[in-house]
C-alpha atoms as a PDB file:
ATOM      1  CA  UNK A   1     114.774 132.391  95.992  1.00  0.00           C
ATOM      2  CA  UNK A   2     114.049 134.219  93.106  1.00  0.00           C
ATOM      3  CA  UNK A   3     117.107 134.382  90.117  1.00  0.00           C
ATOM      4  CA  UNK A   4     118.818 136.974  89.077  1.00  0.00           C
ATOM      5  CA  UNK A   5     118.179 138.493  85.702  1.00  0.00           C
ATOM      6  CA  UNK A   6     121.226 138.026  83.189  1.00  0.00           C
ATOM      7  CA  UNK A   7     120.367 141.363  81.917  1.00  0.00           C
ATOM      8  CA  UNK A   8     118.577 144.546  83.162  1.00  0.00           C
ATOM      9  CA  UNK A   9     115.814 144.717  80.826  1.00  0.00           C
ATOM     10  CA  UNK A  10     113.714 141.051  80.479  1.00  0.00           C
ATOM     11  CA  UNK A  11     111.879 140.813  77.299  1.00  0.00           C
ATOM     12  CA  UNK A  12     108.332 141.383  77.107  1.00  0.00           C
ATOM     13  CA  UNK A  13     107.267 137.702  76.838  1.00  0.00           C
ATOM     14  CA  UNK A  14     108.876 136.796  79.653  1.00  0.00           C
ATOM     15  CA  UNK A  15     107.798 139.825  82.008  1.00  0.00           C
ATOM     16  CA  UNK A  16     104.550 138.896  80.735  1.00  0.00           C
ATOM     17  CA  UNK A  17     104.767 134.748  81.697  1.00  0.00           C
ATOM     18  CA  UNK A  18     106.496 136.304  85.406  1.00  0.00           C
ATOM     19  CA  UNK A  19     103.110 138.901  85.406  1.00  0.00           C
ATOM     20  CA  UNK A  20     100.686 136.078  85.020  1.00  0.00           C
ATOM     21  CA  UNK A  21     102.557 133.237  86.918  1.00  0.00           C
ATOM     22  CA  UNK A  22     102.706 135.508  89.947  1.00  0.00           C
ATOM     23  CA  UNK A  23      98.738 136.726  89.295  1.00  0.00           C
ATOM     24  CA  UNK A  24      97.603 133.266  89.287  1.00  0.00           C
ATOM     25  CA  UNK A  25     100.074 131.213  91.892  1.00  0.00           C
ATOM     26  CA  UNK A  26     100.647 134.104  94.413  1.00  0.00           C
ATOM     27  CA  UNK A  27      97.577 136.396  94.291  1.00  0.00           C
ATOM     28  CA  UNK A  28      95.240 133.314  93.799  1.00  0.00           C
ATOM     29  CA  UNK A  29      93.502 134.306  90.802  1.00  0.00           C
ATOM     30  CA  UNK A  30      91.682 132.039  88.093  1.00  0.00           C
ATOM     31  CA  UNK A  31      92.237 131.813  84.624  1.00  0.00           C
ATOM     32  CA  UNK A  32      88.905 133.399  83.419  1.00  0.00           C
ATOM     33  CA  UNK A  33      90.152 136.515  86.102  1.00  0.00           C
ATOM     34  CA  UNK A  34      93.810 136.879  84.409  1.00  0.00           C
ATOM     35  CA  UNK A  35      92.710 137.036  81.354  1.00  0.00           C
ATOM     36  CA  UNK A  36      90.242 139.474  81.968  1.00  0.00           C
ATOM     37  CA  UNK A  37      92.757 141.588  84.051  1.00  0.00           C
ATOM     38  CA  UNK A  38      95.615 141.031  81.237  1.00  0.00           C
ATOM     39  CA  UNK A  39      93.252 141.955  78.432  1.00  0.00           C
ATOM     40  CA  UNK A  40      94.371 138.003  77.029  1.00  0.00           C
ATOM     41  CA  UNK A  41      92.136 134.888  76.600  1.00  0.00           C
ATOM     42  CA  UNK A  42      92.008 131.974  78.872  1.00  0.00           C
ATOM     43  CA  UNK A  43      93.659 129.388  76.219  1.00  0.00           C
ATOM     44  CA  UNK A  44      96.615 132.578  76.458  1.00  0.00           C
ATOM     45  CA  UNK A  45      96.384 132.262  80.211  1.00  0.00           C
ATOM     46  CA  UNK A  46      97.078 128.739  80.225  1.00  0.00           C
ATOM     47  CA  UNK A  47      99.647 128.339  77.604  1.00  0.00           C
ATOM     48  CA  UNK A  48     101.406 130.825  79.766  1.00  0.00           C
ATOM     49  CA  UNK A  49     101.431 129.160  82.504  1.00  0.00           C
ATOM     50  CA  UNK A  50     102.554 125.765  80.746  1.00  0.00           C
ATOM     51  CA  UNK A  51     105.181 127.249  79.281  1.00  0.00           C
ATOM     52  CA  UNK A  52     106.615 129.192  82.453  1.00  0.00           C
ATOM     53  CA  UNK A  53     106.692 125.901  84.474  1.00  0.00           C
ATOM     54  CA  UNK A  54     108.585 124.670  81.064  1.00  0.00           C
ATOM     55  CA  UNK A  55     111.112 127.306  81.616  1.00  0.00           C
ATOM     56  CA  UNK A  56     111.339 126.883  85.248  1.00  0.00           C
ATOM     57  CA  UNK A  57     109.749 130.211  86.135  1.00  0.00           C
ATOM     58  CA  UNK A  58     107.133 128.485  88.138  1.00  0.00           C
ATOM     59  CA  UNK A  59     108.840 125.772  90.290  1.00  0.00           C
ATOM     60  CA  UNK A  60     106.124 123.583  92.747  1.00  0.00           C
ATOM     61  CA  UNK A  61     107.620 122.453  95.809  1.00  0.00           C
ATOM     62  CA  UNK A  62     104.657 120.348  98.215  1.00  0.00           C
ATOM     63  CA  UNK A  63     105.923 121.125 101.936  1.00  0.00           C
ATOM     64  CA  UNK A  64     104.163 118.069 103.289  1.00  0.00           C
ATOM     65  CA  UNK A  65     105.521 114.580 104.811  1.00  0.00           C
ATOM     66  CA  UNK A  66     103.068 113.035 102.010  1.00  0.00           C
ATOM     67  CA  UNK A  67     104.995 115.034  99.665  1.00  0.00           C
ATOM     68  CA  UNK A  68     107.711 112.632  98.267  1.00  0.00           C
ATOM     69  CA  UNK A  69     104.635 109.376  98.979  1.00  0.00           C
ATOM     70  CA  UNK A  70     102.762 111.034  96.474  1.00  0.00           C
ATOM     71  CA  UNK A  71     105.448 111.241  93.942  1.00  0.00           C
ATOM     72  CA  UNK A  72     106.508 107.475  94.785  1.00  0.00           C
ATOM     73  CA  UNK A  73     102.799 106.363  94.219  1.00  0.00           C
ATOM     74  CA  UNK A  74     103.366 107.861  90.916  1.00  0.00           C
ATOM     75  CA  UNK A  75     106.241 105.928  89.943  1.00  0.00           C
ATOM     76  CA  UNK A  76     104.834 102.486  91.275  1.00  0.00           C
ATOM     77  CA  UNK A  77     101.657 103.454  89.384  1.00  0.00           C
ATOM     78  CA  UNK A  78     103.888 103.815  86.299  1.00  0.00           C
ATOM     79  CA  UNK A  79     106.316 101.369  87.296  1.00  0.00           C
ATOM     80  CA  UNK A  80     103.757  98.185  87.556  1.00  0.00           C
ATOM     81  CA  UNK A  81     100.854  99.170  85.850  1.00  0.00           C
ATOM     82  CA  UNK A  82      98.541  99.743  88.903  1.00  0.00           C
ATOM     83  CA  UNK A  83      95.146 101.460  88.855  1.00  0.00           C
ATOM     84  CA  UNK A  84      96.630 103.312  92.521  1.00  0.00           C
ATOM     85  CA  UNK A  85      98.811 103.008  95.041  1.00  0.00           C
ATOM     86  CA  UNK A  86      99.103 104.273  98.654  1.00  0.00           C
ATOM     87  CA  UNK A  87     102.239 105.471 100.080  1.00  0.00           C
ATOM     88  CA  UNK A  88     102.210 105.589 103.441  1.00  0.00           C
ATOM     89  CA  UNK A  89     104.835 107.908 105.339  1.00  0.00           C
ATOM     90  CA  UNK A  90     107.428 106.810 107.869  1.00  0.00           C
ATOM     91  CA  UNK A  91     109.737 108.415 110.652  1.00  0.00           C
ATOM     92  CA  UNK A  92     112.865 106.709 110.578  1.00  0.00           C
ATOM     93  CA  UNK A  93     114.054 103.215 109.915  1.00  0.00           C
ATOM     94  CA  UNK A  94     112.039 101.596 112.865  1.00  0.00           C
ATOM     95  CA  UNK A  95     108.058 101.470 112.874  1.00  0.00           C
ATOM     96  CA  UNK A  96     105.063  98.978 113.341  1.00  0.00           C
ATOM     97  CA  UNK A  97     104.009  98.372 109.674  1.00  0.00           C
ATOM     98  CA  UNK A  98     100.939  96.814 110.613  1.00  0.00           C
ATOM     99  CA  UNK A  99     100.134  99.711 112.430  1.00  0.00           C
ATOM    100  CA  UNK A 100     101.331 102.069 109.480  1.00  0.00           C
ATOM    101  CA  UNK A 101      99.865  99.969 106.889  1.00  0.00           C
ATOM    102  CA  UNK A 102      96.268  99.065 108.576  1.00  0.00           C
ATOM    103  CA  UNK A 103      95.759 102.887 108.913  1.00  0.00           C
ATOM    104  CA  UNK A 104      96.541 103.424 105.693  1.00  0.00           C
ATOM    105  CA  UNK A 105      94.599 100.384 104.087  1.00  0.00           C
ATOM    106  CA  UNK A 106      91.524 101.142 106.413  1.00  0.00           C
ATOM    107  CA  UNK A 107      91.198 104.870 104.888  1.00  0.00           C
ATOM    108  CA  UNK A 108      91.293 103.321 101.429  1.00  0.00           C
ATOM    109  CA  UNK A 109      88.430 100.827 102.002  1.00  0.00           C
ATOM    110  CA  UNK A 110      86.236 103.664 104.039  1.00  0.00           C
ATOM    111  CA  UNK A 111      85.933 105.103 100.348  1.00  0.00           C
ATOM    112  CA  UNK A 112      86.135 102.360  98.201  1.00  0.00           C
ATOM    113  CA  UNK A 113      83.987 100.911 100.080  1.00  0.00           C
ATOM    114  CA  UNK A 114      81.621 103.222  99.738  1.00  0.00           C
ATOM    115  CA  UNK A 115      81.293 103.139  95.958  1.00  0.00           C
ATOM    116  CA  UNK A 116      77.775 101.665  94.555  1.00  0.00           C
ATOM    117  CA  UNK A 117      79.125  99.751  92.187  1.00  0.00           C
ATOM    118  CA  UNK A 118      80.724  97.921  94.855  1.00  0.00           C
ATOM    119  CA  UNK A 119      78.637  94.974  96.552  1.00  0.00           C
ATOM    120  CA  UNK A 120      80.124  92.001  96.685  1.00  0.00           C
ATOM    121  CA  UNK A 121      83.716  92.293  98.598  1.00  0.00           C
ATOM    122  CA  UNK A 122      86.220  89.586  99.299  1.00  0.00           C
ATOM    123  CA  UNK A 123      88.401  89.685 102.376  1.00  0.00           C
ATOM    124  CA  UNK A 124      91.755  87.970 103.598  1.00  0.00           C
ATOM    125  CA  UNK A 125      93.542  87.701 106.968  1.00  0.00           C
ATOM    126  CA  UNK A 126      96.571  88.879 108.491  1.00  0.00           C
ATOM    127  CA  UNK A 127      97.780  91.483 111.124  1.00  0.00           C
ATOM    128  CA  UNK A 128      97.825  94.621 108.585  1.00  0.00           C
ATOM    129  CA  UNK A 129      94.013  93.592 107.524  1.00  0.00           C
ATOM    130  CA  UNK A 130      92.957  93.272 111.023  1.00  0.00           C
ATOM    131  CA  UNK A 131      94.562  96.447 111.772  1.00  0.00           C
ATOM    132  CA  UNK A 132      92.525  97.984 108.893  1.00  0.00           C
ATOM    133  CA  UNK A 133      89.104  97.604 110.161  1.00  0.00           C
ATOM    134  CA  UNK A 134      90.747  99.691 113.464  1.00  0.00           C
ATOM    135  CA  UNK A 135      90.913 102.972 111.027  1.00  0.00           C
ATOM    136  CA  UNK A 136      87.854 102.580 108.804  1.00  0.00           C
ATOM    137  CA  UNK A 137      85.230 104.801 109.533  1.00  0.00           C
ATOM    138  CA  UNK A 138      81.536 102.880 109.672  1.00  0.00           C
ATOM    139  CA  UNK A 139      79.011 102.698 106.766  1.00  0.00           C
ATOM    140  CA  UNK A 140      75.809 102.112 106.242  1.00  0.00           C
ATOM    141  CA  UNK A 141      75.627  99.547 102.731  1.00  0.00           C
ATOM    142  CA  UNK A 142      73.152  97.164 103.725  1.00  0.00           C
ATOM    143  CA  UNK A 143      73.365  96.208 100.023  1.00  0.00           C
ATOM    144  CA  UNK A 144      76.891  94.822 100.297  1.00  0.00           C
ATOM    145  CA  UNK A 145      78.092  91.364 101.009  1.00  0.00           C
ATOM    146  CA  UNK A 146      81.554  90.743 102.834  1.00  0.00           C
ATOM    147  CA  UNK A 147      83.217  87.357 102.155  1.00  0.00           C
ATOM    148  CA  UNK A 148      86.136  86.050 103.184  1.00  0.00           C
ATOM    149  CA  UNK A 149      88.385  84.571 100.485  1.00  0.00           C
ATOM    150  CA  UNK A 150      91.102  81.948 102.217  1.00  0.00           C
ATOM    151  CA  UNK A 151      90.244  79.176 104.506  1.00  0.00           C
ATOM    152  CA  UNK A 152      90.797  80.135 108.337  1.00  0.00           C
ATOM    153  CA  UNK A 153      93.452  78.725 110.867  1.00  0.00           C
ATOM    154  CA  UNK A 154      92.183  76.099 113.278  1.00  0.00           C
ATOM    155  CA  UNK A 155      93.197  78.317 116.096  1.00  0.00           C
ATOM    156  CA  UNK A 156      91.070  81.092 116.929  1.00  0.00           C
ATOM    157  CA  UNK A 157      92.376  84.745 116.754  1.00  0.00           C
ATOM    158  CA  UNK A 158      91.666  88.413 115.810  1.00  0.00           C
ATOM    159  CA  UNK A 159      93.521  88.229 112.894  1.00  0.00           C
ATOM    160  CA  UNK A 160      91.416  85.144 111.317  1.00  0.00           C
ATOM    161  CA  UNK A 161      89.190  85.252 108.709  1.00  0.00           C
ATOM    162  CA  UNK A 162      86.289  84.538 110.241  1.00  0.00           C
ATOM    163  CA  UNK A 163      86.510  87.470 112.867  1.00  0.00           C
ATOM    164  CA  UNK A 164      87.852  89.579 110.482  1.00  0.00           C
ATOM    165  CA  UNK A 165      85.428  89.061 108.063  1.00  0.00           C
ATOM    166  CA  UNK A 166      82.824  89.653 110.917  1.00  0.00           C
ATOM    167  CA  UNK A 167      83.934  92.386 111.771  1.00  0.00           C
ATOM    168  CA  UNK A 168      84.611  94.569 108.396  1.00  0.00           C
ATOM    169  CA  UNK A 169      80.799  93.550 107.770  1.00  0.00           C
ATOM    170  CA  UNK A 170      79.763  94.850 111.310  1.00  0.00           C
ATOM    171  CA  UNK A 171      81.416  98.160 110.686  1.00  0.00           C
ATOM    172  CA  UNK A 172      79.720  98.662 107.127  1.00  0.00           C
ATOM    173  CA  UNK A 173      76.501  97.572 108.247  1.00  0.00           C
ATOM    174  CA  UNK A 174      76.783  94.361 105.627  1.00  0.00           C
ATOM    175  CA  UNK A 175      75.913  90.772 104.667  1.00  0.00           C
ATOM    176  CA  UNK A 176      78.980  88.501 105.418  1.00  0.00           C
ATOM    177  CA  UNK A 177      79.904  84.593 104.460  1.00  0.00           C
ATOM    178  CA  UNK A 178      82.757  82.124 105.192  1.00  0.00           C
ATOM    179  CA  UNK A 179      84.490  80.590 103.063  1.00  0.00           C
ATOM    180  CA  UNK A 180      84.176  77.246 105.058  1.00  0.00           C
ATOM    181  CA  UNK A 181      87.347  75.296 104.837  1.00  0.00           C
ATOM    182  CA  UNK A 182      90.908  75.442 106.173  1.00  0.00           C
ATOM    183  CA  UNK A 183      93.984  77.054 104.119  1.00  0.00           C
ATOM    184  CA  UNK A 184      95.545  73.629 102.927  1.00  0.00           C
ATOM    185  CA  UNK A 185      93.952  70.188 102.302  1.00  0.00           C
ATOM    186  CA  UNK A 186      95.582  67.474 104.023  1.00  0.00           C
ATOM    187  CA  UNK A 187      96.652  65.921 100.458  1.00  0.00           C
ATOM    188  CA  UNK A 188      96.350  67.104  96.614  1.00  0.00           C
ATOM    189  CA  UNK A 189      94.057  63.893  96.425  1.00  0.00           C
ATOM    190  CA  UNK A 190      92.102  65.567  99.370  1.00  0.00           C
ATOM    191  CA  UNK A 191      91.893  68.735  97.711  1.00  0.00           C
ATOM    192  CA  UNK A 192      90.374  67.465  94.419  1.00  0.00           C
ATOM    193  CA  UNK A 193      87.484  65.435  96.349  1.00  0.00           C
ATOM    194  CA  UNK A 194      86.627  68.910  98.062  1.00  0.00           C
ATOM    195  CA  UNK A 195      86.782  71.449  95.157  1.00  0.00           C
ATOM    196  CA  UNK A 196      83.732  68.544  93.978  1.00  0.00           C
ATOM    197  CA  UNK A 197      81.146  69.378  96.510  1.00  0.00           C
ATOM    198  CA  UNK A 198      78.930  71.371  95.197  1.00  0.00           C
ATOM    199  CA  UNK A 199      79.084  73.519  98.383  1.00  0.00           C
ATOM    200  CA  UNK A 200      82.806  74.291  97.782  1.00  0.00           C
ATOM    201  CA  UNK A 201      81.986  75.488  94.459  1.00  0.00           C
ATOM    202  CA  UNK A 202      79.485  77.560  95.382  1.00  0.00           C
ATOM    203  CA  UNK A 203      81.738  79.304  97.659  1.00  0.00           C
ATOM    204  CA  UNK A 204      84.713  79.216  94.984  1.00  0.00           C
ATOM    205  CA  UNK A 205      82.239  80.949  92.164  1.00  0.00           C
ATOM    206  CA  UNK A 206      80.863  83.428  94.712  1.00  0.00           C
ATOM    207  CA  UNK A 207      84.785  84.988  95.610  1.00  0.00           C
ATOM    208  CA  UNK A 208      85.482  85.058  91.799  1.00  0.00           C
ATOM    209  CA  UNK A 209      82.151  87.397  91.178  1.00  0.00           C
ATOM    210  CA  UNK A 210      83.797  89.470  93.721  1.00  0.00           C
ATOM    211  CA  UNK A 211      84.012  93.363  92.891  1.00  0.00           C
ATOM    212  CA  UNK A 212      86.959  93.542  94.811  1.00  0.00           C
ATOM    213  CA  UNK A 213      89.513  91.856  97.338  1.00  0.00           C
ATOM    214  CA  UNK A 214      91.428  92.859  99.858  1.00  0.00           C
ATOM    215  CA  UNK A 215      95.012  90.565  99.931  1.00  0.00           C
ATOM    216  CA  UNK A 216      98.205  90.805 101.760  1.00  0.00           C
ATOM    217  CA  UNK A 217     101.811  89.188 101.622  1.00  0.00           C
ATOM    218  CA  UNK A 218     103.062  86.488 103.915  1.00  0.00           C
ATOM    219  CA  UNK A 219     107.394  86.525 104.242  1.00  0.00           C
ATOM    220  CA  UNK A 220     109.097  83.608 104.514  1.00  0.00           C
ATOM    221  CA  UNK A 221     110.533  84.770 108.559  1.00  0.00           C
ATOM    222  CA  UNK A 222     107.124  86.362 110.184  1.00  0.00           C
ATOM    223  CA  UNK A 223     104.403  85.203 108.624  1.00  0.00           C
ATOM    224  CA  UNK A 224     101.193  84.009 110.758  1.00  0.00           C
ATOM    225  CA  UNK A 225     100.749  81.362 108.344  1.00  0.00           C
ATOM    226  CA  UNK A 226     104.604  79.199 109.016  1.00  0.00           C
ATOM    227  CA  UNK A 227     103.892  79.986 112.225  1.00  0.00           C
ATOM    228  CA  UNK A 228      99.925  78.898 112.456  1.00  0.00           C
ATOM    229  CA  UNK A 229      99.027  77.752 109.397  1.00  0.00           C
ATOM    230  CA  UNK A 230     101.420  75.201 107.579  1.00  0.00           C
ATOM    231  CA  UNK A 231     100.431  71.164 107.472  1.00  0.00           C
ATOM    232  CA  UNK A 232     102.541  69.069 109.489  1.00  0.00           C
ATOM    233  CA  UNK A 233     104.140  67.560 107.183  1.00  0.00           C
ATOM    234  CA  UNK A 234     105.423  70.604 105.184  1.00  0.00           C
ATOM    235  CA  UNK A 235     108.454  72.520 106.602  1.00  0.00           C
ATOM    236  CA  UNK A 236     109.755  76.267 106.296  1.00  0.00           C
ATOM    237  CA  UNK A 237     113.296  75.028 105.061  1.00  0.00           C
ATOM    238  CA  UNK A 238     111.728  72.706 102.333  1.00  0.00           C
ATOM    239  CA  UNK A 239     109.417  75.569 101.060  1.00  0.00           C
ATOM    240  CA  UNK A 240     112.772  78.054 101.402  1.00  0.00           C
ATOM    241  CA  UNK A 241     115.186  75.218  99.888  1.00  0.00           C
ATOM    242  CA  UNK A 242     112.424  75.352  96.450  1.00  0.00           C
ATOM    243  CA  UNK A 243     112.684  79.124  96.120  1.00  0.00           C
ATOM    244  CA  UNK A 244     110.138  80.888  97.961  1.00  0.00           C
ATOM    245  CA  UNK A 245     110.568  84.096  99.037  1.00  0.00           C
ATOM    246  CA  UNK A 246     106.805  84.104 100.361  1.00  0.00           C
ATOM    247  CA  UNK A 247     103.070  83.640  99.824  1.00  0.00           C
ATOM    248  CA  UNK A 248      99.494  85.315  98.873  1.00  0.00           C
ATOM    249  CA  UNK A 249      96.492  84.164  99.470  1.00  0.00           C
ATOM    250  CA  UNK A 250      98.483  80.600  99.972  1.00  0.00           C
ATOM    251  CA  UNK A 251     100.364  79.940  97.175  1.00  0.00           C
ATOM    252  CA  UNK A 252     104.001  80.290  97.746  1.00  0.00           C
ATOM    253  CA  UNK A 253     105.575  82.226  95.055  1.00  0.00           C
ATOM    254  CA  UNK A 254     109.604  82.194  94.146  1.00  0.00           C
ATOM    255  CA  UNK A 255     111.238  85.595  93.106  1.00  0.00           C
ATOM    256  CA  UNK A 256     109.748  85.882  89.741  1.00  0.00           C
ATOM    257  CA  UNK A 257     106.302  85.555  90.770  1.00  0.00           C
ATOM    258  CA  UNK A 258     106.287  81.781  89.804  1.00  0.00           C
ATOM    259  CA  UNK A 259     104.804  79.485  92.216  1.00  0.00           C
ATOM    260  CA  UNK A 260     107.485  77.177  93.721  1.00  0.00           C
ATOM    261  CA  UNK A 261     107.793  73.564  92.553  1.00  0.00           C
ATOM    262  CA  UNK A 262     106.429  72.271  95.917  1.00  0.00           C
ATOM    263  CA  UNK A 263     102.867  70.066  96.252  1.00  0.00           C
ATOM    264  CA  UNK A 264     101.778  72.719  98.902  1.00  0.00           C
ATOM    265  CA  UNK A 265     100.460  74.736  96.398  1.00  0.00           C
ATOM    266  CA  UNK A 266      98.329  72.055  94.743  1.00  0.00           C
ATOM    267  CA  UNK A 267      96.742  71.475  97.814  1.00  0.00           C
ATOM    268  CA  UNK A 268      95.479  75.376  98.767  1.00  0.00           C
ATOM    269  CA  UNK A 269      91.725  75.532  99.138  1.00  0.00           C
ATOM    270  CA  UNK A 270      90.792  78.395  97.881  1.00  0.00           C
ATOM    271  CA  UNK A 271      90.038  80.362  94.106  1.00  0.00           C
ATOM    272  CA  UNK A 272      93.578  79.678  91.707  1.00  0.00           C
ATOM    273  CA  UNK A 273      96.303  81.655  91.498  1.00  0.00           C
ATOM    274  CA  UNK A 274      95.514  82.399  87.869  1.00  0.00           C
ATOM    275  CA  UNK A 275      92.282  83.935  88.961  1.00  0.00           C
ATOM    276  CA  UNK A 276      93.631  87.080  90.398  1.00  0.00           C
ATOM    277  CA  UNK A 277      94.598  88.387  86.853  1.00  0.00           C
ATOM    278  CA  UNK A 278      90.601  88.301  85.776  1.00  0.00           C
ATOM    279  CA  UNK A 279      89.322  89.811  89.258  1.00  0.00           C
ATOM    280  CA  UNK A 280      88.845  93.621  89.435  1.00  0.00           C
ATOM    281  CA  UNK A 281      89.942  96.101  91.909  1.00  0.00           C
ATOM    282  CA  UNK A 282      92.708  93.469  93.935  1.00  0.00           C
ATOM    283  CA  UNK A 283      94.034  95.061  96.881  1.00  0.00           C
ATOM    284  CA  UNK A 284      97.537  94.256  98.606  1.00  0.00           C
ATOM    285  CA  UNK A 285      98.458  95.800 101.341  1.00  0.00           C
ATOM    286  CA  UNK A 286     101.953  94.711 102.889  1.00  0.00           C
ATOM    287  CA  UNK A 287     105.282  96.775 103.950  1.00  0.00           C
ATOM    288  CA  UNK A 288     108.078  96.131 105.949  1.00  0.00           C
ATOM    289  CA  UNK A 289     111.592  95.829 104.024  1.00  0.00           C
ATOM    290  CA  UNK A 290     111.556  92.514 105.094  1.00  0.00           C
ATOM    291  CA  UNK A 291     108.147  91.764 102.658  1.00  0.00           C
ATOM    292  CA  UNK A 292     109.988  93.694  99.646  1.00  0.00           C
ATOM    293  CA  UNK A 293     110.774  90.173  97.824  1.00  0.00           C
ATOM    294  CA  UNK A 294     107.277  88.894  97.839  1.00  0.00           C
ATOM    295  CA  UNK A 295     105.567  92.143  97.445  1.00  0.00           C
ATOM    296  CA  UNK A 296     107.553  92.066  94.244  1.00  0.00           C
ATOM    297  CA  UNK A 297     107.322  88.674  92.593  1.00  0.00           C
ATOM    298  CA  UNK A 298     103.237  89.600  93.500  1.00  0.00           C
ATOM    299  CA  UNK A 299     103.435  92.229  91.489  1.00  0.00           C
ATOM    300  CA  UNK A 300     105.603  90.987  88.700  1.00  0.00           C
ATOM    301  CA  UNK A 301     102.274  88.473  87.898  1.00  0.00           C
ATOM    302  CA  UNK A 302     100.584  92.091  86.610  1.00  0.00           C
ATOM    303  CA  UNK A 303      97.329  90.762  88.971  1.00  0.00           C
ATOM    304  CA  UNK A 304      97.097  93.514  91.268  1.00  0.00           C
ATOM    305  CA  UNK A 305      94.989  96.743  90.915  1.00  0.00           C
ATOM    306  CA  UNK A 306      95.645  98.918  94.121  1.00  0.00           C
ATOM    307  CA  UNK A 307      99.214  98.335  96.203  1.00  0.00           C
ATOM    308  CA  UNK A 308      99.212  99.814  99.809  1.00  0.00           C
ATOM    309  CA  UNK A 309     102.818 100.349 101.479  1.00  0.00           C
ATOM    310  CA  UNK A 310     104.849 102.415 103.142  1.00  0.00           C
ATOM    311  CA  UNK A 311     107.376 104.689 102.081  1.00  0.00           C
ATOM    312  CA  UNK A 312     110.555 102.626 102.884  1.00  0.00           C
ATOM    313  CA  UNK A 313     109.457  99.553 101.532  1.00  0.00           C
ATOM    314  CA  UNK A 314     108.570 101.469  97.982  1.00  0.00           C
ATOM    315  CA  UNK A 315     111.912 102.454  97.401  1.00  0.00           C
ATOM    316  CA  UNK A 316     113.172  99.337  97.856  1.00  0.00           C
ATOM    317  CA  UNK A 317     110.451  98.211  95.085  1.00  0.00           C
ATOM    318  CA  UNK A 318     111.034 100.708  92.693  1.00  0.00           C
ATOM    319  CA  UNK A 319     115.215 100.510  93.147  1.00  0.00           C
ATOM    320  CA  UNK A 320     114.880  96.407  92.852  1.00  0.00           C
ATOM    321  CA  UNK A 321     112.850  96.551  89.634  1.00  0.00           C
END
């Protein structure tokens, strides 16, 4: 609703910002057509404008669901220092983030991964990633490699790396490779002999020339990896007990971002921690108020690029920080 005039007679600046907000926001005309129907210039047009959104005249209000997302991916964006976010929108308390999330993850790598400058692309595991190749619309970039970028779980399942990894190639019309090894070595002795062969390293250097990777956030309560993933002589309550409040890629982090003072995290085969701050365009996608701590210790290390959530959980981000 319009207000009401203090006074019966508005001075002629303002009638004038009213004339022109209403000319260009209502009627639909451009700048070059105001001015030419006001008898101003288009730099006039536009400080008009400016300053009658200054004064309130000109209010926006975005009548959409995505409406308040959009203004949350703004703050997170401003909040952590991200290239973008995604926001995606939720009804109510209760909802399948991995549905919610893959959708939303799987729109975002249809176009980024349709970008040129993008051709070698490293991918994780996980229920929300899995979901993602569900919503991505096929492409044809026969010039672009798909990798996967954490050893795979001894048990086979959708939601592996390999398959995954497979299957996000299939739907681009891509080169893929494995990354050959499981998630943990059975000892940090182990893991140094491995990281040796040349054929580890090969795979190691190849994820780190990646233009791009595609991560997500293990809790410490639902996470495929305490349930499928762990060595057996590692246990949830000695990893909880040392801080954790979940992992990426691995590498159980406490609520800082710190990795925990545990030897699992000496023994993940895979590219280092530390490497995620030097990679461009890293991708985590993860949601669920129950994922809030580790989503934010992740992004307190200032390594990721492009965050994908939903609307709930980003709240709870932006309200914790």
């Amino acid at each position: 609703m319009s207000r009401r005039p203090k006074s019966e007679i508005l001075d002629a600046e303002e009638q004038l910002l009213v004339r022109i907000s209403y000319a260009c926001e209502v009627q639909g005309l451009t700048q070059a057509q105001a001015a030419e129907a006001f008898g101003l210039t288009r730099l006039r047009v536009n400080k008009a404008l400016s300053e009658a959104r200054e004064r309130g005249i000109v209010r926006v209000s975005i009548n959409s669901p995505l409406g308040p997302c959009v203004a949350l991916e703004t703050e997170l964006i401003a909040r952590f220092g991200l290239t973008s976010a995604t926001v995606a929108p939720v009804a109510g308390d209760h909802f399948n983030p991995h549905n919610v999330l893959g959708a939303a993850l799987g729109q975002f790598l249809t176009r980024f991964l349709s970008r040129k400058d993008v051709h070698l692309f490293g991918m994780s595991w996980g229920n929300t990633l899995n979901m993602a190749t569900r919503f991505m619309e096929p492409l044809n970039r026969p010039d672009l490699e798909i990798t996967s970028v954490m050893g795979g779980l001894a048990k086979g399942s959708d939601v592996n790396s390999y398959e995954i990894t497979t299957r996000l190639a299939d739907l681009c019309n891509a080169e893929h490779s494995y990354f050959t090894a499981p998630v943990y070595a059975a000892s940090v002795k182990s893991r140094k002999i491995l990281r040796e062969q040349k054929e580890f390293r090969g795979s190691i250097d190849k994820i780190r020339r990646a233009d791009g990777l595609a991560l997500a956030a293990g809790d410490m309560a639902h996470s495929l990896l305490l349930a499928d993933g762990l060595p057996d002589d590692v246990t949830v309550d000695e990893l909880v007990s040392a801080g954790a409040v979940g992992d990426i890629m691995g590498y159980f982090l406490d609520k800082h971002g710190e990795p925990i003072a545990n030897d699992i995290n000496d023994r993940v085969l895979g590219i280092r921690l530390e490497d995620l701050n030097t990679l461009p365009n890293v991708i985590v996608a993860a949601g669920g108020l129950h994922k809030a701590p580790i989503i934010l210790a992740i992004l307190r290390r200032d390594c990721v690029d492009h965050l994908v959530t939903d609307e709930l959980t980003a709240r709870a981000l932006l309200e914790a920080a």
